[in-house]
Protein backbone atom coordinates (compact mmCIF):
# COMPACT_ATOMS: atom_id res chain seq x y z
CA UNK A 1 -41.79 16.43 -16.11
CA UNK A 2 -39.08 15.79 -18.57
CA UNK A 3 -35.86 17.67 -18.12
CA UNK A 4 -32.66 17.36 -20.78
CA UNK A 5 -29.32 18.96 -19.50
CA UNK A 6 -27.81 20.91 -22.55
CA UNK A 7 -24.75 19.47 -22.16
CA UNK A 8 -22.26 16.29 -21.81
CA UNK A 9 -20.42 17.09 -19.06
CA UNK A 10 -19.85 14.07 -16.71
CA UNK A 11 -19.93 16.53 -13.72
CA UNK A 12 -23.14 17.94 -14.08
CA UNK A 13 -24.89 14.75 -15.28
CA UNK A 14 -23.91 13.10 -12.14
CA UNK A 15 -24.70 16.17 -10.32
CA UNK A 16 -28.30 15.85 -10.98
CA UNK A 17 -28.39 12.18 -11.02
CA UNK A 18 -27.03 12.72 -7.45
CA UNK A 19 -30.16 14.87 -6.52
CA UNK A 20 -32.88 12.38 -7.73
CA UNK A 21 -32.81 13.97 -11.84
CA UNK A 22 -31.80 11.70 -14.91
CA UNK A 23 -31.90 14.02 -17.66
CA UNK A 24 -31.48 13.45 -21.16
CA UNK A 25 -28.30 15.09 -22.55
CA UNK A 26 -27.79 17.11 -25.65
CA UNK A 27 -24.58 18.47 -26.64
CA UNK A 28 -25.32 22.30 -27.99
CA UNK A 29 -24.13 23.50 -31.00
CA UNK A 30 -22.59 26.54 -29.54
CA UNK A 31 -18.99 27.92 -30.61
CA UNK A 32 -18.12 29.35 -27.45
CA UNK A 33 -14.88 31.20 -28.79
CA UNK A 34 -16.64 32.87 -31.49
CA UNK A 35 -20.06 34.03 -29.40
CA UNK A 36 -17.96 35.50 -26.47
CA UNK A 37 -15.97 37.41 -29.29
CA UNK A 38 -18.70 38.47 -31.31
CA UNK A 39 -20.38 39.97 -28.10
CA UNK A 40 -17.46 41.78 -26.92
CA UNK A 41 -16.60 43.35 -30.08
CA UNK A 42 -20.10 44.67 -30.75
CA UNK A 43 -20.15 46.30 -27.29
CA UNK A 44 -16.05 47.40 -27.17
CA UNK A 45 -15.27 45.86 -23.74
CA UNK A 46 -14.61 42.68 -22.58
CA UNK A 47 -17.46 40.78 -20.37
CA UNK A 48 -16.68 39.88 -16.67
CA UNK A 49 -16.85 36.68 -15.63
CA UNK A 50 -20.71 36.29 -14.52
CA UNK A 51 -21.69 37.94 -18.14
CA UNK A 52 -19.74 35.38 -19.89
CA UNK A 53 -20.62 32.25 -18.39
CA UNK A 54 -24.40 33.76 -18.11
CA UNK A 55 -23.91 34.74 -21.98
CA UNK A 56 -23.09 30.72 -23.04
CA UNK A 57 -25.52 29.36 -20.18
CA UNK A 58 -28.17 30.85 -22.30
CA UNK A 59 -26.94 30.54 -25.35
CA UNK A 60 -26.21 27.08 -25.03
CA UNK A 61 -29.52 26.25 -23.19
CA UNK A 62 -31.48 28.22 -25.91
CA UNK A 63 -30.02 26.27 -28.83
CA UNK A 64 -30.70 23.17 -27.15
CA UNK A 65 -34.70 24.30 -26.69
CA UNK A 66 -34.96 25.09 -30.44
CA UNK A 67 -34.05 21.74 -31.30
CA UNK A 68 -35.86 20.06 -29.38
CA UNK A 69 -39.17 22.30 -30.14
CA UNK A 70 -38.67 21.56 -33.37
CA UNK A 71 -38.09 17.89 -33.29
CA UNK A 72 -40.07 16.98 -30.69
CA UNK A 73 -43.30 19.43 -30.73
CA UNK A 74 -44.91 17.31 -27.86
CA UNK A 75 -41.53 18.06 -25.54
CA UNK A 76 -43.37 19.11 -22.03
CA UNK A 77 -40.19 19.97 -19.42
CA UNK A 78 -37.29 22.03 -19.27
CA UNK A 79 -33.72 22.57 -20.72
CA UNK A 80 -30.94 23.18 -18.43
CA UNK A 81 -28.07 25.57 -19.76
CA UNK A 82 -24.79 26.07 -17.63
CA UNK A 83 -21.16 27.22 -17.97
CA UNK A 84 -18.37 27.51 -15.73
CA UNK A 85 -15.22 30.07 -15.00
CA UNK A 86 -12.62 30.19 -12.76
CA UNK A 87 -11.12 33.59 -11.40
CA UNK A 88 -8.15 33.97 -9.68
CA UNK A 89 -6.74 37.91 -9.01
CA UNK A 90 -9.14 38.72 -11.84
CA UNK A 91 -7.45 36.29 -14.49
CA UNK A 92 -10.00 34.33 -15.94
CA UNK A 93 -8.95 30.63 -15.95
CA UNK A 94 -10.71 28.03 -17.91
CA UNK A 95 -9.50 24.50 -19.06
CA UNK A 96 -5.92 23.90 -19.43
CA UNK A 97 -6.02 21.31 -21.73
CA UNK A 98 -2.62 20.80 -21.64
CA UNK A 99 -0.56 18.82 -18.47
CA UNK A 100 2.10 21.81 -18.53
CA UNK A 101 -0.32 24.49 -18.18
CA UNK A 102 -2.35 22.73 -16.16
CA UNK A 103 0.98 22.22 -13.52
CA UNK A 104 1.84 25.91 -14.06
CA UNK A 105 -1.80 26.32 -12.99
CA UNK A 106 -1.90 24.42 -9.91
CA UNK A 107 1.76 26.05 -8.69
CA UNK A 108 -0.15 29.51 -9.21
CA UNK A 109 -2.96 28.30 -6.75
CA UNK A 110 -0.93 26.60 -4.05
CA UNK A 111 -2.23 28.50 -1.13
CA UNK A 112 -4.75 30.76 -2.82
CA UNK A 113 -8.10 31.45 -2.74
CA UNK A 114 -10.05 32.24 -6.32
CA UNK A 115 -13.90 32.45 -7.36
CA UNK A 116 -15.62 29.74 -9.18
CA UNK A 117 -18.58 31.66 -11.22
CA UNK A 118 -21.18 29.56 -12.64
CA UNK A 119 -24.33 30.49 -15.13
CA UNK A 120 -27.59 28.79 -15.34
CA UNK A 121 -30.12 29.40 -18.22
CA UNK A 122 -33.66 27.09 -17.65
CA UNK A 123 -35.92 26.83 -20.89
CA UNK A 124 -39.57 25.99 -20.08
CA UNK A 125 -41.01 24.20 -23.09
CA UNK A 126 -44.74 23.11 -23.67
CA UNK A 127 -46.84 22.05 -26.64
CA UNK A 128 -48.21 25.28 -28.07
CA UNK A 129 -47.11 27.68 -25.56
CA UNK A 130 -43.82 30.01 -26.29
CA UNK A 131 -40.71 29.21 -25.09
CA UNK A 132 -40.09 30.71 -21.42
CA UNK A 133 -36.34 31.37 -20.18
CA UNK A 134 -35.03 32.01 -16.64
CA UNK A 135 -31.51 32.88 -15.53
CA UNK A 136 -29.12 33.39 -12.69
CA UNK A 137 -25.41 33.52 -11.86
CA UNK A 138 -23.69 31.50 -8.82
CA UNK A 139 -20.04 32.15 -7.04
CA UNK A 140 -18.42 29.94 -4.69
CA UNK A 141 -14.69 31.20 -3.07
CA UNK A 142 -12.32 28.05 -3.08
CA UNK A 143 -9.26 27.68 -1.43
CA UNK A 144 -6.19 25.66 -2.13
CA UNK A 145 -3.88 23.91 0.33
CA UNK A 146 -0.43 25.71 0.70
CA UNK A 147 1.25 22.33 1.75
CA UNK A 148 0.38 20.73 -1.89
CA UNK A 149 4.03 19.43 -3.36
CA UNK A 150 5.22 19.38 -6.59
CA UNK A 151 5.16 15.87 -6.60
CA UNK A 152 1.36 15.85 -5.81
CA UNK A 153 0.74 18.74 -8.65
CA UNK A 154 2.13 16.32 -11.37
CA UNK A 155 0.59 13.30 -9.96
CA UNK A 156 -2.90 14.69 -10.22
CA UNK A 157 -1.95 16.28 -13.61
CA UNK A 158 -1.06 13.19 -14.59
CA UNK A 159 -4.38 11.34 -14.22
CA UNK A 160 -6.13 13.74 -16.59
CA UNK A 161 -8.71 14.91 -14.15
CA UNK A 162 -7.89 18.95 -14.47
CA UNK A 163 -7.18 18.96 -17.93
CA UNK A 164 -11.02 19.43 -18.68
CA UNK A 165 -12.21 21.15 -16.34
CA UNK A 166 -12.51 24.88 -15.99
CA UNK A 167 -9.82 26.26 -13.12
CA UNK A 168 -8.30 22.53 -13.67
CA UNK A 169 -9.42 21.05 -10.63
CA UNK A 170 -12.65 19.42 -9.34
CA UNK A 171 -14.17 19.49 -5.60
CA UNK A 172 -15.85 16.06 -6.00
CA UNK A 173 -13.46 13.80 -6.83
CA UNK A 174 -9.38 13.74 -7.10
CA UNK A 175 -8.56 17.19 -6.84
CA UNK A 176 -10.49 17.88 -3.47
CA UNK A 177 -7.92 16.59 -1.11
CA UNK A 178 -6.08 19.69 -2.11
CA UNK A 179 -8.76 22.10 -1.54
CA UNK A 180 -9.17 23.48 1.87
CA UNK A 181 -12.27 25.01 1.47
CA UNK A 182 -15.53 26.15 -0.29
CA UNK A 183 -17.36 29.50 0.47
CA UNK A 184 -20.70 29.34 -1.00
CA UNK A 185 -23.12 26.10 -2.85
CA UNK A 186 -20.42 23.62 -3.07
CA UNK A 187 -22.60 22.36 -5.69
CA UNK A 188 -21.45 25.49 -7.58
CA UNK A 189 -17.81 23.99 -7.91
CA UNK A 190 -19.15 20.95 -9.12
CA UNK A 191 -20.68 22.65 -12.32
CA UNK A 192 -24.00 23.89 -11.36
CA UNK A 193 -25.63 25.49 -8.01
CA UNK A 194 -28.53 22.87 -7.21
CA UNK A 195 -29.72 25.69 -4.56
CA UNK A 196 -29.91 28.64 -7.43
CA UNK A 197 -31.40 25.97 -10.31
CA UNK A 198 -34.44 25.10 -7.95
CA UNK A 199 -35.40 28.52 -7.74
CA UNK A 200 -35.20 29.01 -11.35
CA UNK A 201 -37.56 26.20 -11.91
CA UNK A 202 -39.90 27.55 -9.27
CA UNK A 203 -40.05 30.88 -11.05
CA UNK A 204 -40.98 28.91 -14.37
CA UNK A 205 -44.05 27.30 -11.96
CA UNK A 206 -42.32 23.91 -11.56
CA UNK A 207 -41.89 22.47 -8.04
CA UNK A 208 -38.11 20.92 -7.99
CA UNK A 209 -40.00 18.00 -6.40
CA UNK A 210 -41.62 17.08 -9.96
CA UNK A 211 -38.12 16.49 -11.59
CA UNK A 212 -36.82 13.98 -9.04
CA UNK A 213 -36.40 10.35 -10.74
CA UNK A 214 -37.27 11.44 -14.53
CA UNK A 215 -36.70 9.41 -17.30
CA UNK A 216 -38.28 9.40 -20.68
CA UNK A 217 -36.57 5.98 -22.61
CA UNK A 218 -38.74 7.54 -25.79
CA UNK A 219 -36.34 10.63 -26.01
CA UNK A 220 -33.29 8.27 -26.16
CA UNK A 221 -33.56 7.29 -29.56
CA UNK A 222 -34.36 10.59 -30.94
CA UNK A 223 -32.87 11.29 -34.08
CA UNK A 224 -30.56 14.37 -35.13
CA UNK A 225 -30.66 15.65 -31.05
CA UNK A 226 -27.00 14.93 -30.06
């Protein structure tokens, strides 16, 4: 079963690989920005949290599936769709990009406790058979040390690792020293809920079991993919 993760984030590619997958990757050609705007201003109201990372999941995972149908009619497998938002007293964080917002950031969290939403889209694709789509949301409560110091703040900000990411920290790597703890698929913090993507496969009739240790070397070289 061949599965390709719509995306080139680090995080969720070793996710996977960490759970037995090794999915090609595809970037999508999604402008995030400019879909979340256009669907807000067609329905007057701004989306909450699990509608917008559900809305770019799927968009994101669809776009990916339409390539590959098209260059690849004999693609057999599934396309993987997810995006990620962190909420903290309703305010929407995503990636900070910059150190000094990303300091301001972690000063706001010191001691809190926010929700990390996360939206999964799964494309099943087979030769001569239309294009099936599954979908889910995913929330996981994290909360931050109240003992982190200012000195730690910059240190971390300083090697780059929240700058990236939404909420500007990670679980699985530098920043969870300074998290105290994660309510919910810790998975979900990573990038993607493992628990919630198996039972999307299952609903498309694919036993998780059948994705463990895939590779396809033929799909690498694919032209005009990523």
């Amino acid at each position: 079963m061949r599965v390709c993760l719509a995306s080139t984030s680090p995080a969720r590619l070793m996710l996977l690989q960490q759970f037995g997958i090794r999915p090609l990757t595809i970037a999508p050609d999604v402008d995030e920005e400019a879909v979340v705007e256009a669907v807000e201003a067609s329905e007057g109201r701004r989306l909450d949290p699990d509608e917008h990372v559900l809305l770019l999941a799927r968009r994101k995972a669809a776009e990916v599936a339409a390539r590959l149908a098209d260059d690849i009619p004999g693609f057999d497998g599934i396309v993987i769709g997810g995006d990620s938002m962190f909420e903290l007293d309703g305010e929407v964080l995503g990636k900070p990009y910059t150190p000094d917002s990303a300091i301001a950031r972690w000063r706001a969290m010191r001691g809190r406790t926010g929700v990390l939403h996360s939206g999964h889209a799964v494309v099943r694709l087979e030769p001569g058979v239309p294009p099936r789509e599954v979908h889910a949301t995913a929330a996981a409560s994290v909360s931050f040390v109240d003992d982190v110091t200012d000195a730690e703040i910059e240190a971390y900000v300083a090697s780059g690792e929240p700058l990236h990411v939404a909420g500007a920290f990670t679980v699985d790597s530098l920043g969870g020293a300074f998290i105290d703890r994660v309510d919910g698929d810790p998975s979900t913090v990573v990038g993607m809920s493992v628990s919630t993507l198996r039972r999307l496969v299952r609903d498309l009739g694919v036993e998780w079991t059948a994705l463990w240790n895939t590779t396809d070397p033929s799909l690498d070289d694919t032209p005009n993919l990523s």
